[in-house]
Every structure is written in C-alpha cells, then in structure tokens.
N, C-alpha and C. Protein backbone atom coordinates (compact mmCIF):
# COMPACT_ATOMS: atom_id res chain seq x y z
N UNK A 1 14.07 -9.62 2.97
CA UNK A 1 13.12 -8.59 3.40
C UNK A 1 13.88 -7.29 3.64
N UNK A 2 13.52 -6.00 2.83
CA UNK A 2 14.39 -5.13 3.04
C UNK A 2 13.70 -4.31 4.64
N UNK A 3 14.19 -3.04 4.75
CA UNK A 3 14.06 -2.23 5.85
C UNK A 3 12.25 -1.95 6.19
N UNK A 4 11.84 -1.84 5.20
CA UNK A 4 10.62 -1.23 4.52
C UNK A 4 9.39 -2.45 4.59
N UNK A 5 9.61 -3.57 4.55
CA UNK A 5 8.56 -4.33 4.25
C UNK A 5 8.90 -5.57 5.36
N UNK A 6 7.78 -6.30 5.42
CA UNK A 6 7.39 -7.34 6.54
C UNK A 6 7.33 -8.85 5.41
N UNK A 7 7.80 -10.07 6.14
CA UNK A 7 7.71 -11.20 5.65
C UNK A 7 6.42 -11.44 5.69
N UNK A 8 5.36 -11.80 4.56
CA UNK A 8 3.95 -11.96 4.72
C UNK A 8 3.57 -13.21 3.91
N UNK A 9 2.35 -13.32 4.40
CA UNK A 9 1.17 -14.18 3.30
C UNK A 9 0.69 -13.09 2.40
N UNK A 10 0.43 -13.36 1.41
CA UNK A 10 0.05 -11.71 0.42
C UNK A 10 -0.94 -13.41 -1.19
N UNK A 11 -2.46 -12.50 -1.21
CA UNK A 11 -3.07 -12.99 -2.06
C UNK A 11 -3.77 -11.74 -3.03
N UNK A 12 -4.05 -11.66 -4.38
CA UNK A 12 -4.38 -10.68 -5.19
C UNK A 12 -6.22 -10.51 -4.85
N UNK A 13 -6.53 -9.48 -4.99
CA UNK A 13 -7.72 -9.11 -4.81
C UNK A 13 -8.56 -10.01 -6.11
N UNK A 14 -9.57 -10.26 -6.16
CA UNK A 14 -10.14 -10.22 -7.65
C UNK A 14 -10.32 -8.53 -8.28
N UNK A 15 -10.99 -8.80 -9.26
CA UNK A 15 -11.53 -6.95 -9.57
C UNK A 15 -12.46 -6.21 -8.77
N UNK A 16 -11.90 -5.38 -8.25
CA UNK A 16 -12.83 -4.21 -7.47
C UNK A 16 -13.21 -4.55 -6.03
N UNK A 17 -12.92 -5.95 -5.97
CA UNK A 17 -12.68 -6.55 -4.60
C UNK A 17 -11.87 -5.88 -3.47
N UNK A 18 -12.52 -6.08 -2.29
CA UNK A 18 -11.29 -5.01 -1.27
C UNK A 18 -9.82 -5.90 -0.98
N UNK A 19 -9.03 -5.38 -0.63
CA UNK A 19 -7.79 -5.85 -0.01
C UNK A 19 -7.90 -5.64 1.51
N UNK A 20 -7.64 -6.74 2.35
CA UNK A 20 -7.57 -7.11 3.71
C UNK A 20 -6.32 -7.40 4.39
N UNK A 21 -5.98 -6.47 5.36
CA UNK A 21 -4.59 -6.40 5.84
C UNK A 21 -5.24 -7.15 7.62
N UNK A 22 -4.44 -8.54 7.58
CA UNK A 22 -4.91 -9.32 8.90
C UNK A 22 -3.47 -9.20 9.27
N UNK A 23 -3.47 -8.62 10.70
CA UNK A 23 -2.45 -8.63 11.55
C UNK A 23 -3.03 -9.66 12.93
N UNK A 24 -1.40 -10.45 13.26
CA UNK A 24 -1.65 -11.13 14.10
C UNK A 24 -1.30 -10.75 15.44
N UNK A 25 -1.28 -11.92 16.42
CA UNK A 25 -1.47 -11.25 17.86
C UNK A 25 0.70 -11.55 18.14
N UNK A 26 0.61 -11.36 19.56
CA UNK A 26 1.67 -11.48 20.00
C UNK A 26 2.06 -13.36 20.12
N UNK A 27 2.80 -13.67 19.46
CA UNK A 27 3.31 -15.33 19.14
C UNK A 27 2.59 -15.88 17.83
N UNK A 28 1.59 -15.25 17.30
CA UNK A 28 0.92 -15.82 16.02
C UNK A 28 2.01 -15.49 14.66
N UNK A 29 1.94 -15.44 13.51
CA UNK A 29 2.66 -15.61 12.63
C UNK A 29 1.97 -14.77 11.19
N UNK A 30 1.97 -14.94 10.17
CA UNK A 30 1.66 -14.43 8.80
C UNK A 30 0.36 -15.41 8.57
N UNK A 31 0.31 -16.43 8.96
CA UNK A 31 -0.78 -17.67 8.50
C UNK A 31 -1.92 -17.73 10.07
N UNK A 32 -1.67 -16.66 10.95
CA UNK A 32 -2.65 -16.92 12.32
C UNK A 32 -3.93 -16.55 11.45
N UNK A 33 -4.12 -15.49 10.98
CA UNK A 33 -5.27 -15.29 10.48
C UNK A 33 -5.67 -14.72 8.83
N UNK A 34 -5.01 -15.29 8.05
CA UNK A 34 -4.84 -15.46 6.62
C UNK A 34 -6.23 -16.02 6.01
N UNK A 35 -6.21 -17.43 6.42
CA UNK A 35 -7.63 -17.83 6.31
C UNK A 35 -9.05 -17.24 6.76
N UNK A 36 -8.60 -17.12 8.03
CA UNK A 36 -10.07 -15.85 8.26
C UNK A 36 -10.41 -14.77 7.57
N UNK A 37 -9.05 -14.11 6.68
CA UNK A 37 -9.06 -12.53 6.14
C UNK A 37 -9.74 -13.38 4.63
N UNK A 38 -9.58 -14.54 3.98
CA UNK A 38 -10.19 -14.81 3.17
C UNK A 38 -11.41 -15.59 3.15
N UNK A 39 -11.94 -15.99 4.65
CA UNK A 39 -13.39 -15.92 4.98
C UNK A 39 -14.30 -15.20 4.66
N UNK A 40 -13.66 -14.24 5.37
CA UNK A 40 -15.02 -13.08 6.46
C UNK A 40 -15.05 -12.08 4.45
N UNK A 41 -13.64 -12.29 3.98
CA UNK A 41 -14.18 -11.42 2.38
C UNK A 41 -13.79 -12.30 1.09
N UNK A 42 -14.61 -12.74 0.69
CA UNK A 42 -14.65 -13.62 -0.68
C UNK A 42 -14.54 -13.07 -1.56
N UNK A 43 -13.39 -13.51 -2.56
CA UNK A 43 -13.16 -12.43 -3.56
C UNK A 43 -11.74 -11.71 -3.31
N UNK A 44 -11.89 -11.31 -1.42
CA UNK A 44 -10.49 -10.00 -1.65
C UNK A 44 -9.40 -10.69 -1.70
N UNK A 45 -8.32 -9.76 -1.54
CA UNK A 45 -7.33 -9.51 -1.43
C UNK A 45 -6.84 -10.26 -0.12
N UNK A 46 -5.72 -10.34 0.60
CA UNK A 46 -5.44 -10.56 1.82
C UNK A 46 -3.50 -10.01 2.16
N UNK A 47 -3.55 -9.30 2.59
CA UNK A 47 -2.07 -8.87 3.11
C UNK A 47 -1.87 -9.93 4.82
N UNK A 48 -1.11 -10.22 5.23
CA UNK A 48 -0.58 -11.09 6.68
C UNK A 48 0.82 -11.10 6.40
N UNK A 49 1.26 -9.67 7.17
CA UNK A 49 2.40 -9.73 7.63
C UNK A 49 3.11 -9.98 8.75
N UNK A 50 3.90 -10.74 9.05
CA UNK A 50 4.78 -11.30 9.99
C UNK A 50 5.17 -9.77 11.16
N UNK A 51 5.07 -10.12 12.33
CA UNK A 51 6.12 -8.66 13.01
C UNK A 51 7.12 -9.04 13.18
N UNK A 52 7.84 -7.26 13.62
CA UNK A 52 9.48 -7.82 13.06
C UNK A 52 9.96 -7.81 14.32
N UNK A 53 9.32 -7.87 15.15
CA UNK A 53 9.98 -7.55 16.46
C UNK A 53 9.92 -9.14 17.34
N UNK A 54 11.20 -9.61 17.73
CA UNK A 54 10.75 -10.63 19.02
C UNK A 54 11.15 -10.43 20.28
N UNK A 55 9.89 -11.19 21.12
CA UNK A 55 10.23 -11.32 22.40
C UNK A 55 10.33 -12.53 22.46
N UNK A 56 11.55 -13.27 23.27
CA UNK A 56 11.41 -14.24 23.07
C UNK A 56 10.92 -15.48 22.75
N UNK A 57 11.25 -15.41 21.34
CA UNK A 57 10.70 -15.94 20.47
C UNK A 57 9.49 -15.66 19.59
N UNK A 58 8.91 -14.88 20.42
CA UNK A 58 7.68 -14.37 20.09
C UNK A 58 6.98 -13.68 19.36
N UNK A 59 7.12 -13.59 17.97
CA UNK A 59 6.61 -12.57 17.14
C UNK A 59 5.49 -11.42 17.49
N UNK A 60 5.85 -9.98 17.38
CA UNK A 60 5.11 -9.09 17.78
C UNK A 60 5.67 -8.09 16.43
N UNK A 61 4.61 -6.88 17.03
CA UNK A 61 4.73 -5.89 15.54
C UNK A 61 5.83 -4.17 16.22
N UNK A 62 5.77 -4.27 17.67
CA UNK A 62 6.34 -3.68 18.35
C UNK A 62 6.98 -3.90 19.53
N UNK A 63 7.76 -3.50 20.05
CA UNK A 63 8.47 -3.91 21.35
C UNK A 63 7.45 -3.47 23.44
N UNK A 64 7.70 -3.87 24.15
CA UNK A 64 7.35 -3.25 25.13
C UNK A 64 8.41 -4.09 26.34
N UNK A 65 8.25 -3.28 27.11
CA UNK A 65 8.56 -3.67 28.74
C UNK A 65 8.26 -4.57 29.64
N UNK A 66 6.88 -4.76 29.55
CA UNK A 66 6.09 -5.45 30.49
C UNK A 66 4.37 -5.67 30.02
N UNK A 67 3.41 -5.98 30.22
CA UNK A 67 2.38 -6.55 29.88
C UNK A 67 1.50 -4.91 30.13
N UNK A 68 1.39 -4.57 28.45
CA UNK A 68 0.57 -3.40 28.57
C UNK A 68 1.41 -1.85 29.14
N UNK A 69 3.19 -2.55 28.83
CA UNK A 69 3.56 -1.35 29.25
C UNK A 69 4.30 -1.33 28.01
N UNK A 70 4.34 -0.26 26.80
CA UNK A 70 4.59 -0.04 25.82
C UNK A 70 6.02 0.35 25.22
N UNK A 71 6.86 0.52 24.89
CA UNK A 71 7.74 0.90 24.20
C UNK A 71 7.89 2.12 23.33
N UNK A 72 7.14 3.36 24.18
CA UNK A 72 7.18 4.39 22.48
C UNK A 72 7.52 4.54 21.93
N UNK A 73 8.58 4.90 22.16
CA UNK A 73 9.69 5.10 20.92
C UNK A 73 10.01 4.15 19.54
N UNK A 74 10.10 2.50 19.89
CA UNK A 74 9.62 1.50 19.00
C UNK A 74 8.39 1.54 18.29
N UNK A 75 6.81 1.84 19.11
CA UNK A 75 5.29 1.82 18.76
C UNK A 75 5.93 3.05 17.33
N UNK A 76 6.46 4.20 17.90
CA UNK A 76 5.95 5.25 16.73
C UNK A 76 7.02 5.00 15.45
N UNK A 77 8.35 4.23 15.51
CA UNK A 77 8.92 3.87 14.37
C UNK A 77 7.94 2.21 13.59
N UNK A 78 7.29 1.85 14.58
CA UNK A 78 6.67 0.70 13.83
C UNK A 78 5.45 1.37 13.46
N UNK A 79 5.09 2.02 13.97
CA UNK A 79 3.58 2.78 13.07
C UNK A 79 3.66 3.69 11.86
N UNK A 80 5.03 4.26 11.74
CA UNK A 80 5.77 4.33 10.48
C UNK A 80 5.48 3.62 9.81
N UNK A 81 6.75 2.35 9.69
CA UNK A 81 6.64 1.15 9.04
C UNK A 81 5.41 0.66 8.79
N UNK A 82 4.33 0.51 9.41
CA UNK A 82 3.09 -0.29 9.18
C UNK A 82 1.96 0.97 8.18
N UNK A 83 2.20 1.96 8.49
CA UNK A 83 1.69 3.34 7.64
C UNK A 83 2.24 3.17 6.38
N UNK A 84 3.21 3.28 6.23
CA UNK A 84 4.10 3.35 4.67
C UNK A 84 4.02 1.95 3.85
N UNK A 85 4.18 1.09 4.65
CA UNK A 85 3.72 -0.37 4.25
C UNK A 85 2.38 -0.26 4.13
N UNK A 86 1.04 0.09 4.17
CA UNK A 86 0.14 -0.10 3.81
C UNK A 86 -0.18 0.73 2.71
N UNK A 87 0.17 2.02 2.90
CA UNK A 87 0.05 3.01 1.87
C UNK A 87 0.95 2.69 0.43
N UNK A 88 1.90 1.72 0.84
CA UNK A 88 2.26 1.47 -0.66
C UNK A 88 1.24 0.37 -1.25
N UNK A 89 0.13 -0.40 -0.96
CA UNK A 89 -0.74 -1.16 -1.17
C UNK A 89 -1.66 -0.53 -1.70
N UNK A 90 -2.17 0.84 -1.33
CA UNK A 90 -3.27 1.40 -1.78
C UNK A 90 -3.06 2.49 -3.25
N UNK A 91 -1.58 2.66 -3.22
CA UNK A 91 -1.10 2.70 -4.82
C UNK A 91 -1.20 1.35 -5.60
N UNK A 92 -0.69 0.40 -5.46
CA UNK A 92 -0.75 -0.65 -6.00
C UNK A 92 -2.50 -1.11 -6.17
N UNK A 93 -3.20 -1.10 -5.45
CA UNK A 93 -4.90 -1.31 -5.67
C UNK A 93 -5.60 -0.44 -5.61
N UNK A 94 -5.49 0.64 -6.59
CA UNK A 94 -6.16 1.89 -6.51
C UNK A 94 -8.01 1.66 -6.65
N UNK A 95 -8.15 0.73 -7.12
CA UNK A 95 -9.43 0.37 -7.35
C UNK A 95 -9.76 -1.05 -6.31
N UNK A 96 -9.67 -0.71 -5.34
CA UNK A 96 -10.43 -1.95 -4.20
C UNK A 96 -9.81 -1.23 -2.74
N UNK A 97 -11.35 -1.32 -2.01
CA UNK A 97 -10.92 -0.88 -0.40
C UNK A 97 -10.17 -1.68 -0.17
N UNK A 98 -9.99 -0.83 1.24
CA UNK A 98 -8.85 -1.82 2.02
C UNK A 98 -9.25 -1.25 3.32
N UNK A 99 -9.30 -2.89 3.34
CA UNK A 99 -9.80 -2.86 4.91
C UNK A 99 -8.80 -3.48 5.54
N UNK A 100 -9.18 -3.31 7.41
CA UNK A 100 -7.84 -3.99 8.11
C UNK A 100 -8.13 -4.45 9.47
N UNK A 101 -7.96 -5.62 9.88
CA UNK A 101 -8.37 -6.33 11.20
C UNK A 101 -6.94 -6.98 11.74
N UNK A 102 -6.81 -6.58 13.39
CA UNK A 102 -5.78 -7.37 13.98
C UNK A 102 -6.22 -7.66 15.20
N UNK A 103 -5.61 -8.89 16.14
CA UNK A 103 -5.89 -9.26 16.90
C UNK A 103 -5.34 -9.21 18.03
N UNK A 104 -5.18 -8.80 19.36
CA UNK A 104 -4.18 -7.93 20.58
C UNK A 104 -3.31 -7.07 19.86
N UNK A 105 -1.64 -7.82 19.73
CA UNK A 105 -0.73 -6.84 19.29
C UNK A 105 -1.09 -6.11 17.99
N UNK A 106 -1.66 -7.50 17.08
CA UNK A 106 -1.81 -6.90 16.03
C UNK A 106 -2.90 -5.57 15.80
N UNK A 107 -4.38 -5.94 16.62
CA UNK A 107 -4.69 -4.48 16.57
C UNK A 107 -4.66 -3.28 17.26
N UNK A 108 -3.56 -3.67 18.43
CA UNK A 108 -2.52 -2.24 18.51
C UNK A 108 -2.05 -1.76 17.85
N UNK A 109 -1.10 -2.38 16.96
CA UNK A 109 -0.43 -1.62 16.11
C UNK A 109 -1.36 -1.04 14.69
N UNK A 110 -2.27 -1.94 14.65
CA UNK A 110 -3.46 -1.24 13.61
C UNK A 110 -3.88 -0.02 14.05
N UNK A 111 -4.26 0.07 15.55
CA UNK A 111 -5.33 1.16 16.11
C UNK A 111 -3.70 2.27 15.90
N UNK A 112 -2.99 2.22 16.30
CA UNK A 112 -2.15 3.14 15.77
C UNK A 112 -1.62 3.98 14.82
N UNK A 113 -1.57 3.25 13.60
CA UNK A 113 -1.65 3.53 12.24
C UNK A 113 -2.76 4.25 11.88
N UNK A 114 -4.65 3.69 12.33
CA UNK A 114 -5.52 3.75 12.05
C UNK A 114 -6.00 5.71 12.77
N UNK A 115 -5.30 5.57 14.11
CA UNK A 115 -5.76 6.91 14.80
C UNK A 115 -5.00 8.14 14.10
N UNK A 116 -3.90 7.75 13.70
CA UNK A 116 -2.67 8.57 12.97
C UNK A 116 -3.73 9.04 12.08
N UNK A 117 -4.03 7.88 10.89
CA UNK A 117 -3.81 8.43 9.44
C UNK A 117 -4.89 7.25 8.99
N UNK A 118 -6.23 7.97 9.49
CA UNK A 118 -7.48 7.32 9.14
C UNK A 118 -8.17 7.32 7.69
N UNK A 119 -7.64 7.74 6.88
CA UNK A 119 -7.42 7.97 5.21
C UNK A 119 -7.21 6.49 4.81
N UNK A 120 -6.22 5.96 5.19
CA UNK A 120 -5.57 4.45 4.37
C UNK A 120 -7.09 3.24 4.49
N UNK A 121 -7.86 3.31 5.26
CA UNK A 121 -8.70 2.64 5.39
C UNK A 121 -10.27 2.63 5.43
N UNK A 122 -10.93 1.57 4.47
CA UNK A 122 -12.17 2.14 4.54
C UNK A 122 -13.15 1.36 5.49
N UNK A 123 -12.30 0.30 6.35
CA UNK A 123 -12.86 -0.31 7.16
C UNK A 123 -12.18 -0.97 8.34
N UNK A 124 -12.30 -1.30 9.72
CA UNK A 124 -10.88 -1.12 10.20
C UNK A 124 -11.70 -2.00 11.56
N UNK A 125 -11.40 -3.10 11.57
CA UNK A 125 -12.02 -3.90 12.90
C UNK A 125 -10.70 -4.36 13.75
N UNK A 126 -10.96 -3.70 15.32
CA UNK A 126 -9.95 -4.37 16.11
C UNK A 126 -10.21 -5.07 17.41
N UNK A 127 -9.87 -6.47 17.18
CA UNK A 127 -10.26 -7.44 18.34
C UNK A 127 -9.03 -7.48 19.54
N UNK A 128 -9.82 -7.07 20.58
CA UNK A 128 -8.97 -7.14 21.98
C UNK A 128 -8.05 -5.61 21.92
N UNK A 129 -7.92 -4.65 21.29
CA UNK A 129 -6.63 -3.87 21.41
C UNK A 129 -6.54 -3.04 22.66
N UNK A 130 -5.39 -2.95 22.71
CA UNK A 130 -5.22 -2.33 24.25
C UNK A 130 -4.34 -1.09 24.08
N UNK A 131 -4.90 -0.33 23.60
CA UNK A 131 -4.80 1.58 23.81
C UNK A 131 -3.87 2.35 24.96
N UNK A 132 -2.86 2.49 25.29
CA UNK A 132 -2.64 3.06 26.57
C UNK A 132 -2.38 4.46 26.52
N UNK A 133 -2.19 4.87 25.11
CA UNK A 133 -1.73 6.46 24.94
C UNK A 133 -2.84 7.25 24.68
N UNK A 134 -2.64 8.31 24.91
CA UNK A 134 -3.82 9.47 24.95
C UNK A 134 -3.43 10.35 23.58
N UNK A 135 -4.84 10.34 22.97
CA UNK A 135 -4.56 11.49 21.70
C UNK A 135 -6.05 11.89 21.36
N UNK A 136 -5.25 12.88 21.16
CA UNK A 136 -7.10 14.01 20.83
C UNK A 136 -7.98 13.18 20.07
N UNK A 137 -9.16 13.57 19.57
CA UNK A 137 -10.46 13.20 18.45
C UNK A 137 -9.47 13.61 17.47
N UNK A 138 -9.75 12.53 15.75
CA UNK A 138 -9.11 12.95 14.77
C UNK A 138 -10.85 13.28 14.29
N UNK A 139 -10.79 13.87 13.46
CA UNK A 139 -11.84 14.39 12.45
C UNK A 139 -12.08 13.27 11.27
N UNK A 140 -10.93 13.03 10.78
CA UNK A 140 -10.55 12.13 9.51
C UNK A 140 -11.60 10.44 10.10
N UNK A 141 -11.85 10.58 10.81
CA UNK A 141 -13.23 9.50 11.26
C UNK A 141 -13.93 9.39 10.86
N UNK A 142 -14.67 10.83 10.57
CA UNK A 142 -16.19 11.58 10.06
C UNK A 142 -16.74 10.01 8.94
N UNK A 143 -17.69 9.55 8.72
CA UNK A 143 -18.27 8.67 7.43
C UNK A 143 -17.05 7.26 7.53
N UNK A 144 -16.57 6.99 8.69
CA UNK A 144 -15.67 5.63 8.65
C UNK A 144 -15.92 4.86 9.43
N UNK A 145 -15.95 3.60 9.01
CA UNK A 145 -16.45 2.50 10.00
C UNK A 145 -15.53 1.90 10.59
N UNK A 146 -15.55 1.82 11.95
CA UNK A 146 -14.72 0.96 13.06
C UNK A 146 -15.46 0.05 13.63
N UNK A 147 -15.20 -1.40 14.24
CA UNK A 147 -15.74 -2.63 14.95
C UNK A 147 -14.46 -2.62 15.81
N UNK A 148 -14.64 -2.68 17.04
CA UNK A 148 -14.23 -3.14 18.29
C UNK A 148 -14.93 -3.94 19.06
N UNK A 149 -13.91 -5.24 19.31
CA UNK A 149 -14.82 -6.19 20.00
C UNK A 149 -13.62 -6.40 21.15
N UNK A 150 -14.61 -7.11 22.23
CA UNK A 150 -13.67 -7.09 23.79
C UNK A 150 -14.05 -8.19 24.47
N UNK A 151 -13.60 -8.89 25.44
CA UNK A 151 -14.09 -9.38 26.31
C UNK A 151 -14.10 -8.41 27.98
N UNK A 152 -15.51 -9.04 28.41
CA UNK A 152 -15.22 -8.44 30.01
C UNK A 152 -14.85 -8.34 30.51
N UNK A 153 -14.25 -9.87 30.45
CA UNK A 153 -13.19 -10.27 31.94
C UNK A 153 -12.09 -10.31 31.15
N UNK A 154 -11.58 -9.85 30.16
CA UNK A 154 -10.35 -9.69 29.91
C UNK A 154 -9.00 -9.52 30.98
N UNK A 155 -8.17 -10.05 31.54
CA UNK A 155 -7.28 -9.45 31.92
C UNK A 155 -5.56 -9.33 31.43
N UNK A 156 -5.54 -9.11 30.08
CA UNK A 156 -5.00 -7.90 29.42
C UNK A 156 -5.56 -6.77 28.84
N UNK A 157 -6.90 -6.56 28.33
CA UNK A 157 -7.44 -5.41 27.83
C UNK A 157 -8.50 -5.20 29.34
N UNK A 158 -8.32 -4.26 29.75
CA UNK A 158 -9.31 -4.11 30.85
C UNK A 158 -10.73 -3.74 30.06
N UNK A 159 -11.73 -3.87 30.16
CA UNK A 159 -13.04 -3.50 30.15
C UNK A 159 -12.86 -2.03 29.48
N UNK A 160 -12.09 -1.08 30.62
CA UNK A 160 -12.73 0.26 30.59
C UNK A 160 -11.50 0.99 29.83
N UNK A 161 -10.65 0.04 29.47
CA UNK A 161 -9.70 0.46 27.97
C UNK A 161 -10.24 0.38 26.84
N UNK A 162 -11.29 -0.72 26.63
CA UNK A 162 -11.81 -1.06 25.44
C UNK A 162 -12.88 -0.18 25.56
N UNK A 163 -13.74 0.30 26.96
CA UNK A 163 -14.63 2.08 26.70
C UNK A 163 -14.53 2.73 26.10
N UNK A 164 -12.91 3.08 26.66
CA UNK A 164 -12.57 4.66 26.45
C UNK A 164 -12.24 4.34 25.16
N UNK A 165 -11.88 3.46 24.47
CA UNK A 165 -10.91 3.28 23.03
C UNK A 165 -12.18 3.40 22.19
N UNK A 166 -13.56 2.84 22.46
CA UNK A 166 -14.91 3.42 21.66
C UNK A 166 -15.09 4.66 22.06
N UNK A 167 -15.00 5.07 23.55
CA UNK A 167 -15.28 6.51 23.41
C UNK A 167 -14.77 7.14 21.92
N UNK A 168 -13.39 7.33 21.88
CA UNK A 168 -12.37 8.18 21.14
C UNK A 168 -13.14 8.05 20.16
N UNK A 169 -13.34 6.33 19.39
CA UNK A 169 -13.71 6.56 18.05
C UNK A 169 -15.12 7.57 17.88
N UNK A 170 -16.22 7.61 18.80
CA UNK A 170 -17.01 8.06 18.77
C UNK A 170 -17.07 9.45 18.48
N UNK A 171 -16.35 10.24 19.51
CA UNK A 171 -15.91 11.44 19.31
C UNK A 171 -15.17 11.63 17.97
N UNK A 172 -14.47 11.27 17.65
CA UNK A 172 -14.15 10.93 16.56
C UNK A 172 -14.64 11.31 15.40
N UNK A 173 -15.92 10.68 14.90
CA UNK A 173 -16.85 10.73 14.37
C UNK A 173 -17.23 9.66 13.76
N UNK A 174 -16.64 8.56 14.00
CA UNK A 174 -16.68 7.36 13.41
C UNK A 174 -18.17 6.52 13.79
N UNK A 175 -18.38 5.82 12.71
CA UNK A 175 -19.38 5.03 13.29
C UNK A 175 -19.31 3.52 13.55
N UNK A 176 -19.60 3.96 14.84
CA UNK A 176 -18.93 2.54 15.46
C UNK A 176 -19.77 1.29 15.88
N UNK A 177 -19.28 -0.04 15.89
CA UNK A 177 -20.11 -1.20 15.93
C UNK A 177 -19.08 -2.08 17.02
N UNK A 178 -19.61 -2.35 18.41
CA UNK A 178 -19.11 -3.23 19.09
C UNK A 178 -19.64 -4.41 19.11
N UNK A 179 -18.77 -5.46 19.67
CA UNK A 179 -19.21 -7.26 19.96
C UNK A 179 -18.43 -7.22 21.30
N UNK A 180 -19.05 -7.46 22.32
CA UNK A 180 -18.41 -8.01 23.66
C UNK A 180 -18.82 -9.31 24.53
N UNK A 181 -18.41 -9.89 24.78
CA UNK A 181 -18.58 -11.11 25.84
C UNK A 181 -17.98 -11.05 27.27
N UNK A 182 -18.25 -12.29 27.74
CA UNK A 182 -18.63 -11.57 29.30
C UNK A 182 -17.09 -12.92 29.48
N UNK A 183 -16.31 -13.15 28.46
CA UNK A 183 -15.09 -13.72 28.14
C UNK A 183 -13.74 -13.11 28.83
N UNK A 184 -12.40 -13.48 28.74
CA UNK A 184 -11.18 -12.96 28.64
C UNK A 184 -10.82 -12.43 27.27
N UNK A 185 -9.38 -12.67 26.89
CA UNK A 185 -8.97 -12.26 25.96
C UNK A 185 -9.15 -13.41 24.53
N UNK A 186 -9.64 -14.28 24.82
CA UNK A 186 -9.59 -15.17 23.70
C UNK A 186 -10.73 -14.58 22.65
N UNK A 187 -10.80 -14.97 21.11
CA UNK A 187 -11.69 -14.92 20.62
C UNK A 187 -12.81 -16.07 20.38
N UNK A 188 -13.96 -15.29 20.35
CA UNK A 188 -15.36 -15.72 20.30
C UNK A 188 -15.59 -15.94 19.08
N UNK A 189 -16.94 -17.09 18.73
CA UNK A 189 -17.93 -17.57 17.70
C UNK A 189 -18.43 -15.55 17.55
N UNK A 190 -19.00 -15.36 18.29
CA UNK A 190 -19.56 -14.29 18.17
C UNK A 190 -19.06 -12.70 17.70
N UNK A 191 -17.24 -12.87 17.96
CA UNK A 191 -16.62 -11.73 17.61
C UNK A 191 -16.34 -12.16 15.81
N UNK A 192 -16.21 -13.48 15.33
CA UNK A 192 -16.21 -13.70 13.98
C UNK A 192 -17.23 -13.62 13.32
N UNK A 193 -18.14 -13.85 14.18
CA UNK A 193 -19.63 -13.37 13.51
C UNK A 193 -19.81 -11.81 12.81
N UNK A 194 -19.48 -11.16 13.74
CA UNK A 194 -19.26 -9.54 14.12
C UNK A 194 -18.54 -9.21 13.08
N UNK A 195 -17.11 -10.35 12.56
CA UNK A 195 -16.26 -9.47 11.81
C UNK A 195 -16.65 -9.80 10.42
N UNK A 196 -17.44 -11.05 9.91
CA UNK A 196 -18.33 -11.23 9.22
C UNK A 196 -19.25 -10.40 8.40
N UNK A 197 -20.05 -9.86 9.42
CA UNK A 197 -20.99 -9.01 9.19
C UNK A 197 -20.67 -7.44 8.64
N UNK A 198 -19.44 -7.03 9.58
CA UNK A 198 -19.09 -5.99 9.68
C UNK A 198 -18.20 -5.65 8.26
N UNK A 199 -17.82 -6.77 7.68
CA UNK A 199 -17.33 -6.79 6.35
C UNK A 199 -17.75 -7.02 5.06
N UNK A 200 -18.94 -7.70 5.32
CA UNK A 200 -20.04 -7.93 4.46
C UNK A 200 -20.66 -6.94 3.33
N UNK A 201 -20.43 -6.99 1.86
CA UNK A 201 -20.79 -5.60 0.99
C UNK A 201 -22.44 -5.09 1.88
C-alpha cells in the first residue's frame, strides 16, 4: 500500500451504475460494511477502505486524544488522503455517481471530506458522525443530497451535535433527510431502511 491509498475491499460498478465508498467505524475493518454498500445499491460499485490509523489495535481513519476529542492536525492530513483517494475514483468512473456512507469514525472522516469539497459526491449518508469543528455554510450543497441518521440517547454523538451538523447542511443548501431513534450509538433496522431508500434510483 503506497502513501496515497488505503488497504480495501474494491468491487467494479456495472455500466452507469453508481460507485459506493462504505467507510467503517472505529475497530471495524474493509469488510464491516462491504456487504451493506452492495445491498442498499444493486448493480454498484463498492470502495471499503481500511483506516490507516491505530489505536490500539483499533482501526480508525484518523487519530484523536480522547473520546470526541480530535486530533487536527491528523483529521486535516487524513481528509487530504481520503479527498485525493476518492477523487482519483471519479476519474477512473467518469460515468457512474458516487456516492458515500460511513459509520461513527468513518462518517467523520466522510463529513470532512464531504464539507471541504462537496463536488466528489452525488450522495453522501452519515450514520452517528460526530462534528466538533466549526466551519461556515459551503454553497457547493445547493441541489445535493445528505441523510444523517442519530440516535437520542447516544452517548458519543450527543443529540444536539447531530442538530447542529443538520443545521449546517441545511444552511448549506443541501437537501436533507434524517432517521433518528430514541437509541444510543448502535445502528438501527430503521437507519438501514433510511439508507436504502435514500439510495434508491
């Protein structure tokens, strides 16, 4: 694996089919949600790349401190990496969206990439992510679809992180579709339903 690219599960789109980039959570792997990314879209593509970062033992896509306390300096060289790594995909499948779903870490480091440089994606669902940095409304939202799903009782994503993180998209201009339960952090029948639907031609 050179500097540039992540150890993955990687499957070919059919024709005109989208390509699906499933990122996993903190301890999951390339295969946590591989099968789901070729569920929820029949036909696509599927990218599941491994993160390169461990905590003990623990596969993640970025580094941090403490639970919800972040690492910047790591977040913005891995949102690099995960930017340039995707964008070389969308040369390679010039003809099929690409969409992208991760799950805690993984859709941190998505919502990161995604707030940056909302261009690479034409569909972008993130379950559980936990937002802690502040950045203006992007414009590049305008006509793009986001799904954020949460639980209530979460206690790693608080409630009113997963608000404000729809606020943004809203302002934004994005059009946005939530799934919440009155759950923690685990996922729901109902958030796969959501991502189902939300992916559905």
């Amino acid at each position: 694996m050179t500097q540039d690219r992540y150890q993955a599960l990687e499957s070919a789109p059919e024709p005109g089919r989208p390509l699906v980039f499933a990122l996993h959570g903190t301890g999951g792997d390339e295969s946590q949600l591989f099968k789901l990314a070729q569920d929820v879209v029949p036909g696509g593509g599927v990218v599941s790349p491994r993160g390169d970062v461990s905590e003990m033992g623990a596969a993640r896509f970025f580094r941090r401190t403490g639970e919800g306390v972040y690492d910047m300096e790591d977040l913005a060289r891995a949102t690099q990496k995960m930017t340039d790594y995707i964008a070389s995909y969308r040369v390679r499948y010039p003809n099929s969206p690409i969409y992208g779903f991760g799950y805690s870490n993984g859709a941190n480091i998505l919502a990161a990439v995604v707030m940056q440089s909302p261009e690479l994606f034409d569909r972008v669902a993130l379950l559980h992510p936990l937002v802690t940095w502040a950045a203006a409304p992007n414009p590049g939202f305008q006509g793009r679809s986001v799904l954020v799903t949460a639980g209530r009782r979460d206690p790693i994503t608080p409630w009113s992180q997963s608000a404000a993180l729809i606020d943004w998209f809203q302002a934004s201009g994005a059009a946005v579709t939530t799934e919440a339960h009155d759950g923690g952090h685990e996922l729901r029948g109902s958030e796969i339903a959501a991502l189902h639907s939300f992916f559905a031609d």
